[in-house]
PDB file of N, CA and C in Angstrom:
ATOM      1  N   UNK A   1      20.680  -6.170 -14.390  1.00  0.00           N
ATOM      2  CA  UNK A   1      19.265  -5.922 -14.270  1.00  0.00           C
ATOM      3  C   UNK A   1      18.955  -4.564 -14.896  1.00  0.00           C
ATOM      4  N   UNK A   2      18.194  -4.374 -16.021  1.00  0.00           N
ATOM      5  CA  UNK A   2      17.797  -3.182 -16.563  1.00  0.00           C
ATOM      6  C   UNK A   2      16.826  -2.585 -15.238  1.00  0.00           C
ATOM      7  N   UNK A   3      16.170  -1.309 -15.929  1.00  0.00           N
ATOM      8  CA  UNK A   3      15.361  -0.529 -15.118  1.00  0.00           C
ATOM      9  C   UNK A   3      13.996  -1.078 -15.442  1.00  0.00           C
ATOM     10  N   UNK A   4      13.520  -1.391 -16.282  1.00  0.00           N
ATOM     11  CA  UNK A   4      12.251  -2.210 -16.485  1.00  0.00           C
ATOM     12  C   UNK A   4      11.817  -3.621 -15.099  1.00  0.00           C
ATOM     13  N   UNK A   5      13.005  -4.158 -15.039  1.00  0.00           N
ATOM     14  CA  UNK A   5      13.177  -5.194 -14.104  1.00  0.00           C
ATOM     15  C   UNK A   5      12.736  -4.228 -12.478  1.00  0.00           C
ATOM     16  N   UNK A   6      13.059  -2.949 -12.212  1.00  0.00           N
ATOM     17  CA  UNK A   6      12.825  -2.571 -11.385  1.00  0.00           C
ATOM     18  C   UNK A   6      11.739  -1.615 -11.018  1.00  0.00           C
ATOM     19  N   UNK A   7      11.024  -1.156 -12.109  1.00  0.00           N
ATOM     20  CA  UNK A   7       9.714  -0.584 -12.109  1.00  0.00           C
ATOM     21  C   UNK A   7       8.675  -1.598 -11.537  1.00  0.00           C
ATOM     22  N   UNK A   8       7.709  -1.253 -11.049  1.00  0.00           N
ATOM     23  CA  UNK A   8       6.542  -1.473 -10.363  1.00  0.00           C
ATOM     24  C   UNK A   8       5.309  -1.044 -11.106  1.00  0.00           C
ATOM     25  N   UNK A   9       4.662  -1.479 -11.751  1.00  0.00           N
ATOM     26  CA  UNK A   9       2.861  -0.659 -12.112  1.00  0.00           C
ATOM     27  C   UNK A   9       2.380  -0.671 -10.955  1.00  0.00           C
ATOM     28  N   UNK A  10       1.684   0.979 -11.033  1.00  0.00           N
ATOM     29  CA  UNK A  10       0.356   0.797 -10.179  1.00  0.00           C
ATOM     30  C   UNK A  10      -0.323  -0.408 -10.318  1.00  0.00           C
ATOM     31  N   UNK A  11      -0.714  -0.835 -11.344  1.00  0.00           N
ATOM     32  CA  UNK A  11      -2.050  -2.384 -11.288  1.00  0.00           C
ATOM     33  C   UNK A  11      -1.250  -3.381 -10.578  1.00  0.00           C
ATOM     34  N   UNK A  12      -0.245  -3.036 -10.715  1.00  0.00           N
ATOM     35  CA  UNK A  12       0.280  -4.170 -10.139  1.00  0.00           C
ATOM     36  C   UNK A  12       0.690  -4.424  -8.491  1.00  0.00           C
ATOM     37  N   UNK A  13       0.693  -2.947  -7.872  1.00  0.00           N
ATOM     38  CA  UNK A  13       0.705  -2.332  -6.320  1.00  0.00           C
ATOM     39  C   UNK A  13      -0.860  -2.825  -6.349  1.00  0.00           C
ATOM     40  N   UNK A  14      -1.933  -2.070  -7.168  1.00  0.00           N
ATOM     41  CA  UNK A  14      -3.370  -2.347  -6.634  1.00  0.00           C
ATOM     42  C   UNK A  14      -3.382  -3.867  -6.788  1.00  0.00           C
ATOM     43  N   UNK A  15      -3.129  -5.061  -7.637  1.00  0.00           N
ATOM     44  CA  UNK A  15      -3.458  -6.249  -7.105  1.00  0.00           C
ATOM     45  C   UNK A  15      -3.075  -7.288  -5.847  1.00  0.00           C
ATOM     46  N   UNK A  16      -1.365  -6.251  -5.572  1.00  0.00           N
ATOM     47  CA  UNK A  16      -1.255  -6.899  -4.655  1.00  0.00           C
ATOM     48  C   UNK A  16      -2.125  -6.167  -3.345  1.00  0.00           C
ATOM     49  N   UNK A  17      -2.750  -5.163  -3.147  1.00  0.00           N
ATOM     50  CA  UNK A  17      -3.549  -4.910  -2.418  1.00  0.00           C
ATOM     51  C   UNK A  17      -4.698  -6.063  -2.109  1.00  0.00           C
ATOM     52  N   UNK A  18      -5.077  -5.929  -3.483  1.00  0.00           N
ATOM     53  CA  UNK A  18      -6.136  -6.880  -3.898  1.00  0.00           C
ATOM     54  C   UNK A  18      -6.202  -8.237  -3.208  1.00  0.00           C
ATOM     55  N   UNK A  19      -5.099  -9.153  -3.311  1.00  0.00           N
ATOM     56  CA  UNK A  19      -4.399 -10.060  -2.638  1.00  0.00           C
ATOM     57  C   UNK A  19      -4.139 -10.313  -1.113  1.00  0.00           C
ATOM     58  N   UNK A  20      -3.429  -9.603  -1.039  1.00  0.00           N
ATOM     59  CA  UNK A  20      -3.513  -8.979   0.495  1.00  0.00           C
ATOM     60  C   UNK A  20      -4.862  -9.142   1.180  1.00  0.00           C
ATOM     61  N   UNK A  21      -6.131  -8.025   0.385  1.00  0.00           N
ATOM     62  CA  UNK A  21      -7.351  -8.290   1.255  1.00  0.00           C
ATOM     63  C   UNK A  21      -8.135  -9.517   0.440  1.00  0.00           C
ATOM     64  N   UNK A  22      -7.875 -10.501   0.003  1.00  0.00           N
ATOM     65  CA  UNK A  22      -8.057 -11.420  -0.479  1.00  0.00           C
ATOM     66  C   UNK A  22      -7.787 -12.563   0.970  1.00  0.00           C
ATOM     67  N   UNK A  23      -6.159 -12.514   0.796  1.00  0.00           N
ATOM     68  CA  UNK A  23      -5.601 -13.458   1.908  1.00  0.00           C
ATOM     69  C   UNK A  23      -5.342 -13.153   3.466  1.00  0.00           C
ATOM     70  N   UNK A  24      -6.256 -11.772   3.911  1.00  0.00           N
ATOM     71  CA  UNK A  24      -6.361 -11.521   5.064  1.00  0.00           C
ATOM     72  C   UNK A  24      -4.749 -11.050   5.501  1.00  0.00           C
ATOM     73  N   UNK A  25      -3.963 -11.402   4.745  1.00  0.00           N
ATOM     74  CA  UNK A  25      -2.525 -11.058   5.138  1.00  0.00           C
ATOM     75  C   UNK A  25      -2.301  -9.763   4.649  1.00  0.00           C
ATOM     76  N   UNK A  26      -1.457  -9.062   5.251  1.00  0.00           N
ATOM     77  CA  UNK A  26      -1.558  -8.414   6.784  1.00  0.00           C
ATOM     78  C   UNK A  26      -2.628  -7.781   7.339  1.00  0.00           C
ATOM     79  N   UNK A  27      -3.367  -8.482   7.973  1.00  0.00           N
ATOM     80  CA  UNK A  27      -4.786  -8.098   8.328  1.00  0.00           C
ATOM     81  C   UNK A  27      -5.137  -6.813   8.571  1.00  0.00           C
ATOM     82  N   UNK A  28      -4.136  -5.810   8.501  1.00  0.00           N
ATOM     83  CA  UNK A  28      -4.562  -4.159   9.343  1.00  0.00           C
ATOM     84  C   UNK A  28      -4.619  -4.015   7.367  1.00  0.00           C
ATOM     85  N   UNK A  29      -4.479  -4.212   6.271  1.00  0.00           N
ATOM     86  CA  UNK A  29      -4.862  -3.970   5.008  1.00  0.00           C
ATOM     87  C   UNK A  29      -6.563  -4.174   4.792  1.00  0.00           C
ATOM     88  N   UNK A  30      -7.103  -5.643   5.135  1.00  0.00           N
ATOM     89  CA  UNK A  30      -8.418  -5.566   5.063  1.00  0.00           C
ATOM     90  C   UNK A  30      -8.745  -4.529   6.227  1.00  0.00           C
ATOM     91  N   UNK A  31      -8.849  -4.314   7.276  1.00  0.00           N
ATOM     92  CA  UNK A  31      -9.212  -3.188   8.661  1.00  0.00           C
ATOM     93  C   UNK A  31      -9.387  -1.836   7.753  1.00  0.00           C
ATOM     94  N   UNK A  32      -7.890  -1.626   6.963  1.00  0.00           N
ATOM     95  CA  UNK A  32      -7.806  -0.393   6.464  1.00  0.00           C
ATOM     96  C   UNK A  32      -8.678  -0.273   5.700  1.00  0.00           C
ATOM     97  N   UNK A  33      -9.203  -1.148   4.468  1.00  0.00           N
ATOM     98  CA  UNK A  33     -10.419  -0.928   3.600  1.00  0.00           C
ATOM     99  C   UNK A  33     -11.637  -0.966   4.215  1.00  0.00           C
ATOM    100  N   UNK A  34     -12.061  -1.205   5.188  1.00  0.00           N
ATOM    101  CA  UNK A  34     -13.398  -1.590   5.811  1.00  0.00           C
ATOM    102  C   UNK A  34     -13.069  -0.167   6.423  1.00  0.00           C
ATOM    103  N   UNK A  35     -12.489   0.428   7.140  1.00  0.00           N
ATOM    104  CA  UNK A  35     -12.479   1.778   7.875  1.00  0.00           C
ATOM    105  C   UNK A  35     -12.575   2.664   6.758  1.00  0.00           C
ATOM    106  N   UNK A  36     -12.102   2.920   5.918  1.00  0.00           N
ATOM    107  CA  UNK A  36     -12.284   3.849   4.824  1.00  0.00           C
ATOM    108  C   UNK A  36     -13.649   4.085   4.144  1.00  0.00           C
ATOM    109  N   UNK A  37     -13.651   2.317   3.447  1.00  0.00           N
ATOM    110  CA  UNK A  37     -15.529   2.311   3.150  1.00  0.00           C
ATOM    111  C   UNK A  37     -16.175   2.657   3.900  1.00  0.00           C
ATOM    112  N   UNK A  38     -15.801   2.476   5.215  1.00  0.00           N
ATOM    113  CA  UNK A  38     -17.329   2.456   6.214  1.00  0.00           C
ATOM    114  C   UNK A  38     -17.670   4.395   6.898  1.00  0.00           C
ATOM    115  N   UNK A  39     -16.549   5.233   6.553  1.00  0.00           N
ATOM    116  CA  UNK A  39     -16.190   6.584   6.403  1.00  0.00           C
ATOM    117  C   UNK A  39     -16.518   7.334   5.208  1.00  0.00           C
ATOM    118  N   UNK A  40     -17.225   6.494   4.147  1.00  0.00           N
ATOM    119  CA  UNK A  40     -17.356   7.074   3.047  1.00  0.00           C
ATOM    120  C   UNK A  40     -16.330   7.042   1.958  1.00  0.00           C
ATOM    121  N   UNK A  41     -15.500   6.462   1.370  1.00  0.00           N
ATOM    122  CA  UNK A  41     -14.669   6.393   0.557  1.00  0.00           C
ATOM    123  C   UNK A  41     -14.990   5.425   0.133  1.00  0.00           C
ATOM    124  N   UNK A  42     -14.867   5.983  -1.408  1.00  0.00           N
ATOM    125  CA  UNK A  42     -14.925   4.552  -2.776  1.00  0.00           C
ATOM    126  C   UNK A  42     -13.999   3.711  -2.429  1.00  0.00           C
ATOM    127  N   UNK A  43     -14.833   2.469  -2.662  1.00  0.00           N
ATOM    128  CA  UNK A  43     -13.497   1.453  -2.672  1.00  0.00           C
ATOM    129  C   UNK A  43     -12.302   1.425  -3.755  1.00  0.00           C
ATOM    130  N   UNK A  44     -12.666   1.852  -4.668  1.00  0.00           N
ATOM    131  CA  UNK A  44     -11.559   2.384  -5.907  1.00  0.00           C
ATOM    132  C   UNK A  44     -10.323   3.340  -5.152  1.00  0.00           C
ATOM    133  N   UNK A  45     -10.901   3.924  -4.789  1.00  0.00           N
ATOM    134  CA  UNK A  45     -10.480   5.165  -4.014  1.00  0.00           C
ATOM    135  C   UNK A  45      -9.429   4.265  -3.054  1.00  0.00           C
ATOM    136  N   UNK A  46      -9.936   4.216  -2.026  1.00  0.00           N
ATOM    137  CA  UNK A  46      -9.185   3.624  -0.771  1.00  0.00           C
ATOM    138  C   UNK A  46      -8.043   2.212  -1.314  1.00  0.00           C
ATOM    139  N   UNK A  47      -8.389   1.705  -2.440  1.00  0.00           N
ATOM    140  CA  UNK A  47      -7.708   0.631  -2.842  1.00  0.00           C
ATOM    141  C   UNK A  47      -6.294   1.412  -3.507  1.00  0.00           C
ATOM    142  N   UNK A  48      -6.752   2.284  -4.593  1.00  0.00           N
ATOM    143  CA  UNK A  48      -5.854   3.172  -4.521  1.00  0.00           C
ATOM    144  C   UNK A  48      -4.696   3.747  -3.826  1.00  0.00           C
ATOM    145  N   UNK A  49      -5.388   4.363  -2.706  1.00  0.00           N
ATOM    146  CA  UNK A  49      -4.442   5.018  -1.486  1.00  0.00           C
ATOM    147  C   UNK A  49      -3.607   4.295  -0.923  1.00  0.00           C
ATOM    148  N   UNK A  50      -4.190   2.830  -0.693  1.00  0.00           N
ATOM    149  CA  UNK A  50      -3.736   1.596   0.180  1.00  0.00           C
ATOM    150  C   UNK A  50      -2.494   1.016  -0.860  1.00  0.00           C
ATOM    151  N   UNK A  51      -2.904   1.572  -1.751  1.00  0.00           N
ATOM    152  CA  UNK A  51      -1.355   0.996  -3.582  1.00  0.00           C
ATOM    153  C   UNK A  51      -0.294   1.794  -2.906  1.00  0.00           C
ATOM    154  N   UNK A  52      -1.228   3.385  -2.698  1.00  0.00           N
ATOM    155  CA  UNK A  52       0.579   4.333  -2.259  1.00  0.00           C
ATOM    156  C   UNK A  52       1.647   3.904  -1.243  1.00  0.00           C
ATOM    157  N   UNK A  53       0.877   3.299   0.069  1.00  0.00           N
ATOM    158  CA  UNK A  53       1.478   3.221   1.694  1.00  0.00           C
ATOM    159  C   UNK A  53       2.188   2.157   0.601  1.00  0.00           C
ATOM    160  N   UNK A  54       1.653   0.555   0.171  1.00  0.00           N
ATOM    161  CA  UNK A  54       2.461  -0.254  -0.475  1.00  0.00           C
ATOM    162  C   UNK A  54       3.535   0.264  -1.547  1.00  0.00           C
ATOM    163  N   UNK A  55       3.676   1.197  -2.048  1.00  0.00           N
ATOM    164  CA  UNK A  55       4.313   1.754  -2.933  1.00  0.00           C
ATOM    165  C   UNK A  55       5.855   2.148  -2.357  1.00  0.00           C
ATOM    166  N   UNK A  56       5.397   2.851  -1.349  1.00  0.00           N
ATOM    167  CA  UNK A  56       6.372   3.256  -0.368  1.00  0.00           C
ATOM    168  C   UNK A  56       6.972   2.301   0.100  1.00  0.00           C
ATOM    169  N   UNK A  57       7.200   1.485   0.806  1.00  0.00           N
ATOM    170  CA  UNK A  57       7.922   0.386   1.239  1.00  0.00           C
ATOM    171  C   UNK A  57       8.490  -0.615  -0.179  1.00  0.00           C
ATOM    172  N   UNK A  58       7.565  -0.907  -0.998  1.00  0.00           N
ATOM    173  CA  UNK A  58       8.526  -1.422  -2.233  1.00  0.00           C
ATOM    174  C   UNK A  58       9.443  -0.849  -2.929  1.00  0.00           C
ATOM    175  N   UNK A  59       9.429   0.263  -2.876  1.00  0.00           N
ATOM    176  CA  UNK A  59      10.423   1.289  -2.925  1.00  0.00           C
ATOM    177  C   UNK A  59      11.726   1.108  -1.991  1.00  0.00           C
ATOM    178  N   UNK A  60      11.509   1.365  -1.033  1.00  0.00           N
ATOM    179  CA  UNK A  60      12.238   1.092  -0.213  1.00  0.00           C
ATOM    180  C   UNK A  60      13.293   0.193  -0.324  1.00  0.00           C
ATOM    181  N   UNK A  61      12.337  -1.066  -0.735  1.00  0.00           N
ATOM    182  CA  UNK A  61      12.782  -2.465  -0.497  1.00  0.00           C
ATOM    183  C   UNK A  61      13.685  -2.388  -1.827  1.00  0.00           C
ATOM    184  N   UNK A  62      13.392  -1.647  -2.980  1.00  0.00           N
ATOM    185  CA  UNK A  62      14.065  -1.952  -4.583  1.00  0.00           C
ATOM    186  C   UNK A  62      15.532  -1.045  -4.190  1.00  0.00           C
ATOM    187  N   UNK A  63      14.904   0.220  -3.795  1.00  0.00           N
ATOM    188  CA  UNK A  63      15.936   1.213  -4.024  1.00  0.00           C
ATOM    189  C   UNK A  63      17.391   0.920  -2.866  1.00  0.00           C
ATOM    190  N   UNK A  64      16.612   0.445  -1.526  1.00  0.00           N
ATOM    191  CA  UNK A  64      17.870   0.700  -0.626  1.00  0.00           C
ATOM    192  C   UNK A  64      18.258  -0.814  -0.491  1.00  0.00           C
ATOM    193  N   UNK A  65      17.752  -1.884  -1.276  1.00  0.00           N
ATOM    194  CA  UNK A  65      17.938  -3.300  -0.797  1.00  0.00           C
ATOM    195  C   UNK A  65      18.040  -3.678   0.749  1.00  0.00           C
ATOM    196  N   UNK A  66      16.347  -2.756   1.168  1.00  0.00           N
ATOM    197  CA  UNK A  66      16.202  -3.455   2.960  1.00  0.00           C
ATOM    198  C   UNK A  66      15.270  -4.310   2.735  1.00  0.00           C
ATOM    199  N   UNK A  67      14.901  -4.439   4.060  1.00  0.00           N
ATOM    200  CA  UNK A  67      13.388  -5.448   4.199  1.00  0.00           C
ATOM    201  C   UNK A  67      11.988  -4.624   3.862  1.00  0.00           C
ATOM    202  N   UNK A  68      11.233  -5.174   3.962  1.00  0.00           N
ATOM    203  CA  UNK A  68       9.920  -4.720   3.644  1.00  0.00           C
ATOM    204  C   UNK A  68       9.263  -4.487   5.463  1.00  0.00           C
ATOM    205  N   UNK A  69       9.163  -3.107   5.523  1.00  0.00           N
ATOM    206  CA  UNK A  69       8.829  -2.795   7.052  1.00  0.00           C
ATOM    207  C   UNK A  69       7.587  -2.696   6.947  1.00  0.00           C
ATOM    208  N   UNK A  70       6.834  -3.940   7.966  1.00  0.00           N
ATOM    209  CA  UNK A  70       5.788  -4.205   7.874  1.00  0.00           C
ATOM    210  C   UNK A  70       5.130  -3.049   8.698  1.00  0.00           C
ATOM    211  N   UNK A  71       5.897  -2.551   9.876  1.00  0.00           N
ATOM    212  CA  UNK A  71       5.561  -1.673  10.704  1.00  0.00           C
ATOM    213  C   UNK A  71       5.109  -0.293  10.447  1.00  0.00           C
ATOM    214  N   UNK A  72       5.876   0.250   9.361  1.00  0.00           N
ATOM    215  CA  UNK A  72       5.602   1.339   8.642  1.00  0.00           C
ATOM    216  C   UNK A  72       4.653   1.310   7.633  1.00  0.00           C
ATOM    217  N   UNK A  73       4.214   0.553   6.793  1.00  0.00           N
ATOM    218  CA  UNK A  73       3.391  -0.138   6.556  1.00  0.00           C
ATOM    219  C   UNK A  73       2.324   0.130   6.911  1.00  0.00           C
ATOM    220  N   UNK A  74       2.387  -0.236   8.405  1.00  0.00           N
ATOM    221  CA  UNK A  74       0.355  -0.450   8.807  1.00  0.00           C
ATOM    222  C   UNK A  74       0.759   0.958   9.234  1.00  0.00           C
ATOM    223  N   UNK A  75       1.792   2.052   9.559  1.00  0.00           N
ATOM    224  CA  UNK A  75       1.431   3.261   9.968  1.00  0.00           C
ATOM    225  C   UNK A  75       0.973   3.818   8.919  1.00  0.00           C
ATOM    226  N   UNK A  76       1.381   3.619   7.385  1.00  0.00           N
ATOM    227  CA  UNK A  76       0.884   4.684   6.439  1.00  0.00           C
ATOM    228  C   UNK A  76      -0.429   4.174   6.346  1.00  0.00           C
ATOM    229  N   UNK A  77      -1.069   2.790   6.870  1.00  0.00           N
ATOM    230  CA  UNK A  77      -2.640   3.038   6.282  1.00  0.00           C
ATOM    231  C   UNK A  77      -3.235   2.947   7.277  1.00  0.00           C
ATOM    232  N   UNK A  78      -2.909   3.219   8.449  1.00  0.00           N
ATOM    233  CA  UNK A  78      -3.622   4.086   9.712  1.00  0.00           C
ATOM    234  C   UNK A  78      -3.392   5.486   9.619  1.00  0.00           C
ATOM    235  N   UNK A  79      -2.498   5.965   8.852  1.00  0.00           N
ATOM    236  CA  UNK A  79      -3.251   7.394   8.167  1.00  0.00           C
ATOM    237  C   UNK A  79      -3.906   7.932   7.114  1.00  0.00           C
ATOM    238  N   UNK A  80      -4.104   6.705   6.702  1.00  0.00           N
ATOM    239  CA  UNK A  80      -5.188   6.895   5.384  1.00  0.00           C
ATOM    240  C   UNK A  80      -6.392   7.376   5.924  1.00  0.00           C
ATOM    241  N   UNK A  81      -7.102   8.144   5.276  1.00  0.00           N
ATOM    242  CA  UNK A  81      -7.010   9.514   4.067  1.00  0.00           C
ATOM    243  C   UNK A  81      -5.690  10.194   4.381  1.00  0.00           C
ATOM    244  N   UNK A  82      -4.798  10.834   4.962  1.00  0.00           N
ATOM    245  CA  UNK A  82      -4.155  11.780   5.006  1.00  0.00           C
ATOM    246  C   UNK A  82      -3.204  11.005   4.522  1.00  0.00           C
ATOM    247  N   UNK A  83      -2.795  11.703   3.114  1.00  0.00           N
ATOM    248  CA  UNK A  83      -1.311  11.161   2.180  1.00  0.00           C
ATOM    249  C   UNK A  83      -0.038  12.400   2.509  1.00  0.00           C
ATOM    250  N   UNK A  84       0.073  13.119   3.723  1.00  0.00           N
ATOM    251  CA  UNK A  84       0.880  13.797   3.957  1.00  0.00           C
ATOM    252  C   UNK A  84       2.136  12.878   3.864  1.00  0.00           C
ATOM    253  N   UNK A  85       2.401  11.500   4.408  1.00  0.00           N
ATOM    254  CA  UNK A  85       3.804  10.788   4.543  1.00  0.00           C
ATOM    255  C   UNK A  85       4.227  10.604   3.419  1.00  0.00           C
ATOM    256  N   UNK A  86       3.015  10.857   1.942  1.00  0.00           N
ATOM    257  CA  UNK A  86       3.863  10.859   0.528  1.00  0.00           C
ATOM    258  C   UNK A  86       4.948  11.798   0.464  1.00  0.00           C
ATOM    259  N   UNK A  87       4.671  12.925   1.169  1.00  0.00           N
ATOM    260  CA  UNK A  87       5.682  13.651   1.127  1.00  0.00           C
ATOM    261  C   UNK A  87       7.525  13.891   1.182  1.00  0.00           C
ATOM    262  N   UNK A  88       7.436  12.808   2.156  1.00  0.00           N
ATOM    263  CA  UNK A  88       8.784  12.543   2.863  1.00  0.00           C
ATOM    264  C   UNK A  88       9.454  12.096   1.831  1.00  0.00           C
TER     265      UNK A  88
END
């Protein structure tokens, strides 16, 4: 498997967002965009942010070959706005 095979696009984190609040699955993703919009944040914006928390766990999932923790997950976008957990 080259490294191409293991890169991710952003457009491609934001559609599966997209998807996600499309198919109601995992429902705290649509919650998370409706709390953000309804706080004042572009939906560009918040769709965005909501790419990073997903970013993080696909990561996860490529780099350490675990599962996809759904749990951690809905914690990074119950702290959306605050992208402090990019940090870690």
């Amino acid at each position: 498997m080259d490294s191409q095979e293991n890169y991710i696009t952003e457009d491609t984190l934001i559609e599966t967002v997209e998807n996600q609040i499309a198919d109601g699955e995992p429902s705290k993703v649509k919650e998370t965009l409706m709390r953000l919009v309804m706080t004042g944040t572009a939906r560009e914006e918040a769709i965005e942010w909501m790419a990073c928390a997903l970013a993080i766990e696909v990561s996860d999932v490529m780099l350490n070959n675990a599962s996809f923790n759904q749990t951690r997950y809905a914690q990074h976008l119950d702290a959306l706005p605050n992208l402090d957990w990019m940090e870690d």
